[in-house]
C-alpha atoms as a PDB file:
ATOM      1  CA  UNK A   1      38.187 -70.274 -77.598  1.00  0.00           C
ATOM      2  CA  UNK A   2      35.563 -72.283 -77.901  1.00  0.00           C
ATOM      3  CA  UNK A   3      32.065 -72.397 -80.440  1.00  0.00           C
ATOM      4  CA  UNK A   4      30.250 -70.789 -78.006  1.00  0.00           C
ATOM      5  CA  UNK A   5      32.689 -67.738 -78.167  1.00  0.00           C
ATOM      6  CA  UNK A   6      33.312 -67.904 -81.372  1.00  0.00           C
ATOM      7  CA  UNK A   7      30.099 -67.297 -82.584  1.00  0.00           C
ATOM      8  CA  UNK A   8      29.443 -64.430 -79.545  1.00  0.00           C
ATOM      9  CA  UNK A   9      32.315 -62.991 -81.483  1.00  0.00           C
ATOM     10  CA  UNK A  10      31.287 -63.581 -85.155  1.00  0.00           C
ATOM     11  CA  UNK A  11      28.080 -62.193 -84.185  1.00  0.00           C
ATOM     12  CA  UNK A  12      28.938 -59.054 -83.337  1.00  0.00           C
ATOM     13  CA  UNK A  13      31.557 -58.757 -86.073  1.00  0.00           C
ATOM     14  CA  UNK A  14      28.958 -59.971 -88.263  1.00  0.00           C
ATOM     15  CA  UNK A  15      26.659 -57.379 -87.585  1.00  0.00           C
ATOM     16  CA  UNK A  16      29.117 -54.579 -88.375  1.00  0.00           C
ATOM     17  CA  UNK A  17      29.741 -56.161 -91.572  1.00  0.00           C
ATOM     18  CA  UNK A  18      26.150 -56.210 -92.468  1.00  0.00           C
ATOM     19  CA  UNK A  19      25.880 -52.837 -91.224  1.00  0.00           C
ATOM     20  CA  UNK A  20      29.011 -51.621 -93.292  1.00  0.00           C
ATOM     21  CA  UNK A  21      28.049 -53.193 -96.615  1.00  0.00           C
ATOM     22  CA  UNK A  22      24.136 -53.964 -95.975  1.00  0.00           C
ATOM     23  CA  UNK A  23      24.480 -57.542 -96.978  1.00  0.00           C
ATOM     24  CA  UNK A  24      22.703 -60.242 -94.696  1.00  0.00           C
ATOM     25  CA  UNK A  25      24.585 -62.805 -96.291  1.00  0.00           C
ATOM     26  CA  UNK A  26      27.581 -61.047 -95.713  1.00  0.00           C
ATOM     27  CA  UNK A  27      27.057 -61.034 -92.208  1.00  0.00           C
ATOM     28  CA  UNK A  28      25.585 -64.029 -91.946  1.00  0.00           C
ATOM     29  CA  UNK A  29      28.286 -65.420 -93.804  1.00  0.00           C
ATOM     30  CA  UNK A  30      30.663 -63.895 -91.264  1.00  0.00           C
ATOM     31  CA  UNK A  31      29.144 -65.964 -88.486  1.00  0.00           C
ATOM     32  CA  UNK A  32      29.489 -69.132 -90.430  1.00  0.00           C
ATOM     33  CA  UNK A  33      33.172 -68.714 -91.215  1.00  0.00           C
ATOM     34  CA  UNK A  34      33.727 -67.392 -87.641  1.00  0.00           C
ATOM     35  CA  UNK A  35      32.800 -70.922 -85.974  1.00  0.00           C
ATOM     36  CA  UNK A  36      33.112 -73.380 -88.859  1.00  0.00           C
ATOM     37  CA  UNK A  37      36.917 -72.053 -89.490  1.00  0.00           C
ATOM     38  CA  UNK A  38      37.095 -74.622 -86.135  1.00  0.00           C
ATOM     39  CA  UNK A  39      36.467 -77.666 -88.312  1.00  0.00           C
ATOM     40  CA  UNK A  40      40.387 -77.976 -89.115  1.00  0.00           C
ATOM     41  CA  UNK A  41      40.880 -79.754 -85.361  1.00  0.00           C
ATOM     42  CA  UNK A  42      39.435 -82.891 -86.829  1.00  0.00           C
ATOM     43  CA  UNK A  43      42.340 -83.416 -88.220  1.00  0.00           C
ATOM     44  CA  UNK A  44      44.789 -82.487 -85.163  1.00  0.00           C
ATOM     45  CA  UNK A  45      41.988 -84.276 -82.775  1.00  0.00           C
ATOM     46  CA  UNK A  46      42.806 -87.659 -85.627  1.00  0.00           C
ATOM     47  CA  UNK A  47      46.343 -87.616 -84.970  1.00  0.00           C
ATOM     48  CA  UNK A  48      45.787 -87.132 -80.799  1.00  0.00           C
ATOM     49  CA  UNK A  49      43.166 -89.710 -80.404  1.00  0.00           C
ATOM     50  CA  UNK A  50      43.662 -91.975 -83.510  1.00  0.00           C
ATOM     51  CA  UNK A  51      46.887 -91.889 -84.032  1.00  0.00           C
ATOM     52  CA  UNK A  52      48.027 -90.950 -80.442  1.00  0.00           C
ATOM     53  CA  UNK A  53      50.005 -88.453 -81.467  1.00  0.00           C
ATOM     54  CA  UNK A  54      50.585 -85.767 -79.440  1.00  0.00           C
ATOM     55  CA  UNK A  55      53.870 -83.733 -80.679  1.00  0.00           C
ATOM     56  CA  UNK A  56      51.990 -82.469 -83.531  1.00  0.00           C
ATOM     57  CA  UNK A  57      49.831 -78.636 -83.966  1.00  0.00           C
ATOM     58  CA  UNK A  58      48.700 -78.475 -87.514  1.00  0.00           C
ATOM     59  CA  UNK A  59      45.302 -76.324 -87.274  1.00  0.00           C
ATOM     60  CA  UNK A  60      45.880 -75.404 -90.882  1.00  0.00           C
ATOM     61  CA  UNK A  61      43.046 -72.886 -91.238  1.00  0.00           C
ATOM     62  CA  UNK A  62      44.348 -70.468 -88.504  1.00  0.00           C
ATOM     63  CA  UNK A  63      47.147 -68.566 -89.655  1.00  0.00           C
ATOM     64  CA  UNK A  64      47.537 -64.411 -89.835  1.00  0.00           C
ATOM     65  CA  UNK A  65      48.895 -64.955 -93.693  1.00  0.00           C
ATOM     66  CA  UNK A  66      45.292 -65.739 -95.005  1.00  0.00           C
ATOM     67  CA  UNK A  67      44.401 -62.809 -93.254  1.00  0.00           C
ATOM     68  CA  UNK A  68      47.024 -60.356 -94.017  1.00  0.00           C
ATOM     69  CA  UNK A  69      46.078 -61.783 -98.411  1.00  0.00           C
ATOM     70  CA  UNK A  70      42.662 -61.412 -98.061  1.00  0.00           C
ATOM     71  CA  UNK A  71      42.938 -57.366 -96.428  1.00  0.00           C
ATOM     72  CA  UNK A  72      45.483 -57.221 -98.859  1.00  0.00           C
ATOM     73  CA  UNK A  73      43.370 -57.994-101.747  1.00  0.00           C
ATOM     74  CA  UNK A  74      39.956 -56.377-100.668  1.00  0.00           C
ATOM     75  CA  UNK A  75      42.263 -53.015-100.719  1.00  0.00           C
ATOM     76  CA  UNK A  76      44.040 -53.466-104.061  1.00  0.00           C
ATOM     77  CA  UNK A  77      41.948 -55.478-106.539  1.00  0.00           C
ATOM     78  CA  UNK A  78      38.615 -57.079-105.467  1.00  0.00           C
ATOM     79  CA  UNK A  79      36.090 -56.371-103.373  1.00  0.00           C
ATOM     80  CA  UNK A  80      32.548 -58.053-102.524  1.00  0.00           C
ATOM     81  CA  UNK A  81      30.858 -58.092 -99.285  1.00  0.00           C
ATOM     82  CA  UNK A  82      31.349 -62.022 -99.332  1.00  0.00           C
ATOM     83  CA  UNK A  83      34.698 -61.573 -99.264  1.00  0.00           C
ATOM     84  CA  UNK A  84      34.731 -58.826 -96.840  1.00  0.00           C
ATOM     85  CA  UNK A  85      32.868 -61.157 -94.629  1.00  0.00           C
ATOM     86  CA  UNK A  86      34.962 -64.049 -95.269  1.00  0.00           C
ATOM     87  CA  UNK A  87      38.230 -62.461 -94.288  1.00  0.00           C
ATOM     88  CA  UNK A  88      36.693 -60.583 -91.471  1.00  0.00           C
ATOM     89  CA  UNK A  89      35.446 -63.847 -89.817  1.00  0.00           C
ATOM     90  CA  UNK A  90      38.989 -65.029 -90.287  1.00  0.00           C
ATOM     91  CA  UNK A  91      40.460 -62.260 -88.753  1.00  0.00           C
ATOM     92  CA  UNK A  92      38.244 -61.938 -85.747  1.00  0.00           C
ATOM     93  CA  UNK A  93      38.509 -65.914 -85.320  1.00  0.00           C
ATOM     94  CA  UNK A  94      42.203 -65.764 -85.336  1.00  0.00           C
ATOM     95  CA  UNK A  95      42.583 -62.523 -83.378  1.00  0.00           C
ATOM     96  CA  UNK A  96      40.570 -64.475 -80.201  1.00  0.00           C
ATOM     97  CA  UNK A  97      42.330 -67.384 -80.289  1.00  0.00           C
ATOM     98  CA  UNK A  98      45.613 -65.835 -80.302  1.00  0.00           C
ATOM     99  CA  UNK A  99      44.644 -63.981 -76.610  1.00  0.00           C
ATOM    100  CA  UNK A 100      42.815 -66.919 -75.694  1.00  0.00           C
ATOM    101  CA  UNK A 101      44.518 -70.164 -76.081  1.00  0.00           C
ATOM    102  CA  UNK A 102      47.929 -71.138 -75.297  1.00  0.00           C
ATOM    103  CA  UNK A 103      49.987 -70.515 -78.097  1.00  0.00           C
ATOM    104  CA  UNK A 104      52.963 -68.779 -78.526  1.00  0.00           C
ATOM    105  CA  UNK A 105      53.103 -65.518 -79.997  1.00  0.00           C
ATOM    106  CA  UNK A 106      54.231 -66.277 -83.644  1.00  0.00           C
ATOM    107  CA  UNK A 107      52.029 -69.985 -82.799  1.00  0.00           C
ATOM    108  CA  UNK A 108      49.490 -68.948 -85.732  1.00  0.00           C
ATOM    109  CA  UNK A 109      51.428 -68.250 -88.657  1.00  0.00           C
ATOM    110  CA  UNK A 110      51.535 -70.966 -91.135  1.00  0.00           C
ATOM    111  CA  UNK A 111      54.872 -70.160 -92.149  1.00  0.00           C
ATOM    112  CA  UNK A 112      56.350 -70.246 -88.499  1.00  0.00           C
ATOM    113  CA  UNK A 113      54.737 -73.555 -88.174  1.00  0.00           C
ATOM    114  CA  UNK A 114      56.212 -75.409 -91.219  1.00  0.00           C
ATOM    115  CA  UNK A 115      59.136 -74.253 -90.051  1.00  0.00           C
ATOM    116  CA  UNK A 116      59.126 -75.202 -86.678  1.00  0.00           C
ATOM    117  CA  UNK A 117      57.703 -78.793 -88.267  1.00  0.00           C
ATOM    118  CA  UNK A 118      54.268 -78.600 -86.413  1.00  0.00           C
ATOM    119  CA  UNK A 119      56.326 -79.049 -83.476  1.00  0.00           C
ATOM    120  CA  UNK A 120      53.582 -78.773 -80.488  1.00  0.00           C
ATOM    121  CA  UNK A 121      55.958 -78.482 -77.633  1.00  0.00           C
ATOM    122  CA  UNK A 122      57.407 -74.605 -79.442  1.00  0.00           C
ATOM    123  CA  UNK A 123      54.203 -73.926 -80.637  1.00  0.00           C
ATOM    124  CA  UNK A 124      51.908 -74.691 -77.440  1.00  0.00           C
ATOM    125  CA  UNK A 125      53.862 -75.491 -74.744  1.00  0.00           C
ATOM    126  CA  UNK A 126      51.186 -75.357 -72.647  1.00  0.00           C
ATOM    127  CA  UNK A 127      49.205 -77.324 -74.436  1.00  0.00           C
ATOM    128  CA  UNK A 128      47.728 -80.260 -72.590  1.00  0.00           C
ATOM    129  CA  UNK A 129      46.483 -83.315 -74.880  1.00  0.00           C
ATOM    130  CA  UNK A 130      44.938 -84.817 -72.007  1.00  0.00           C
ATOM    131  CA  UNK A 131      42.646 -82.534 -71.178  1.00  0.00           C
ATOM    132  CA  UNK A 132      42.129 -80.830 -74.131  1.00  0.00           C
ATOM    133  CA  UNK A 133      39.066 -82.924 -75.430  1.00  0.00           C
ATOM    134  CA  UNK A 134      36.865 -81.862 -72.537  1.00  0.00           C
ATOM    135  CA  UNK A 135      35.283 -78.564 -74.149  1.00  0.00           C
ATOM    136  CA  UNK A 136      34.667 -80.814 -77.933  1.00  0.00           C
ATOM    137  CA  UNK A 137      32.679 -82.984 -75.530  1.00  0.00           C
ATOM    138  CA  UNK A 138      30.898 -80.141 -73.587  1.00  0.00           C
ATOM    139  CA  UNK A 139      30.252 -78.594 -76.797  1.00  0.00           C
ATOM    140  CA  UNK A 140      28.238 -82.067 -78.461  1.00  0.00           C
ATOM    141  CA  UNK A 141      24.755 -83.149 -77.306  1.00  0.00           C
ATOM    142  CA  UNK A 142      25.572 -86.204 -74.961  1.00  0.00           C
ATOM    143  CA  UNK A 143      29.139 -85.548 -75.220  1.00  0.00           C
ATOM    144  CA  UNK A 144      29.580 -86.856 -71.945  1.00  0.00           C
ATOM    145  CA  UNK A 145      29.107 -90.153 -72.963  1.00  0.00           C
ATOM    146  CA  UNK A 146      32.061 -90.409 -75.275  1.00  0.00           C
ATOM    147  CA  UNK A 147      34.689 -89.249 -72.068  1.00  0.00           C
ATOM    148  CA  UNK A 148      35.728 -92.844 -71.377  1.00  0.00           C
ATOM    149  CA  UNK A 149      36.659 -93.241 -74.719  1.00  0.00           C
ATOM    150  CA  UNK A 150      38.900 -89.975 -74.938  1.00  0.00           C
ATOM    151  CA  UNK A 151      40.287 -91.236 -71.723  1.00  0.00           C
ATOM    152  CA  UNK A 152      41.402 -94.785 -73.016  1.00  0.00           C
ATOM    153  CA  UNK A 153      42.937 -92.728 -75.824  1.00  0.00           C
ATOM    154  CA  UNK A 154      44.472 -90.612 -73.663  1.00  0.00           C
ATOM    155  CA  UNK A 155      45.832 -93.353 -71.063  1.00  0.00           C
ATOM    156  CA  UNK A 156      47.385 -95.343 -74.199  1.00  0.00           C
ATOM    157  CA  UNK A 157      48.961 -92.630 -75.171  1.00  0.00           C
ATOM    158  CA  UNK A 158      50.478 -91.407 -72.217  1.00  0.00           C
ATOM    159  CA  UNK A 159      50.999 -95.387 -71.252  1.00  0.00           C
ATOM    160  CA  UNK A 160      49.255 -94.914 -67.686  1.00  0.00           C
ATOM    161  CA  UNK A 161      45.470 -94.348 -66.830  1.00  0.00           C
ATOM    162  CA  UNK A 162      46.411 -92.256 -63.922  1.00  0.00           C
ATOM    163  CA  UNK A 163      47.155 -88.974 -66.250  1.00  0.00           C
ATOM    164  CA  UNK A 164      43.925 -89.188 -67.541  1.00  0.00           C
ATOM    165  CA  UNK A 165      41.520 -87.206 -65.631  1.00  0.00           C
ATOM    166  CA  UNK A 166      38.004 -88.455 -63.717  1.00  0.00           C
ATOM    167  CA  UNK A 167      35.048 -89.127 -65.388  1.00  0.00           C
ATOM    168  CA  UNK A 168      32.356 -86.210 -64.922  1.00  0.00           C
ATOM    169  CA  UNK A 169      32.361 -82.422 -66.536  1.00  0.00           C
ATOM    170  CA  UNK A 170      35.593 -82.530 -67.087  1.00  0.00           C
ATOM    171  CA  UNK A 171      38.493 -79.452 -66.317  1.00  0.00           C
ATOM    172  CA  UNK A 172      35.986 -76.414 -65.769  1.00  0.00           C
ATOM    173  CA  UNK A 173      37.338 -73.139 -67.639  1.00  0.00           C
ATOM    174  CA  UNK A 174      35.868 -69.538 -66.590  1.00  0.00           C
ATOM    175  CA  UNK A 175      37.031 -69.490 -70.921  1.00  0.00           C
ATOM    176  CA  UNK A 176      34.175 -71.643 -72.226  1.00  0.00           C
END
């Protein structure tokens, strides 16, 4: 899913959590954490269009453990309406993705990961690297503009310019 959905989603869920604990900054806070939880794909977008790597699916932030801690611990030993929010923006943020991207079912636990190695091909087989930049560039002011260099990347990588695909909007998704 992308920001745009994201932060539909973290919207509403934050404004059940400011309704349950009548905290803005709680729900507030749950709309931050809802879309920035995103920012760990820098670091898998680094090793696809840096590195040209594409066997790899770290996404370190999304994983049902942190989830499963922080319920656990809001019902045993500490509660505060930041925290409520925090783990509630994780859990809504992970929730969508799992129905909305390609991943397999166990694809965002952390544990499953490590021990699968990261390995992209069992944990998104239907994945596609090549095409995958397109809603990061829909999603940036003039992001347009940077689609010949994701392309290059993308070429390099794959060792043939005819994978990559035309110049223009890009793959359209009914998702974004």
């Amino acid at each position: 899913m992308g920001p745009v959905g994201h932060a539909s989603v973290s919207t509403v869920v934050g404004v059940g959590v400011w309704a349950a604990t009548g905290s803005l900054e709680a729900g507030a806070l749950t709309l931050g954490v809802g879309v920035l939880m995103d920012v760990d794909h820098i670091y898998d977008y680094y090793q696809m269009y840096i590195r040209k790597r594409h066997d790899k699916f770290y996404v370190l932030f999304h994983a049902w453990e942190y989830s499963i801690i922080g319920i656990a611990l809001l019902a045993s030993v500490f509660y505060h309406p930041l925290f409520l929010a925090t783990v509630a923006a994780h859990l809504s943020h992970v929730i969508t993705d799992q129905l909305h991207n390609h991943v397999s079912p166990l694809g965002y636990s952390i544990i499953y990961r490590i021990i699968k190695r990261f390995d992209a091909g069992t944990l998104s087989p239907k994945h596609d690297p090549a095409t995958s930049y397109w809603r990061l560039l829909r999603a940036l002011p003039y992001g347009k503009r940077l689609a010949p260099w994701f392309q290059r990347r993308v070429a390099e990588a794959k060792g043939s310019a005819e994978d990559s695909p035309v110049l223009g909007l890009g793959p359209q998704s009914q998702d974004d």
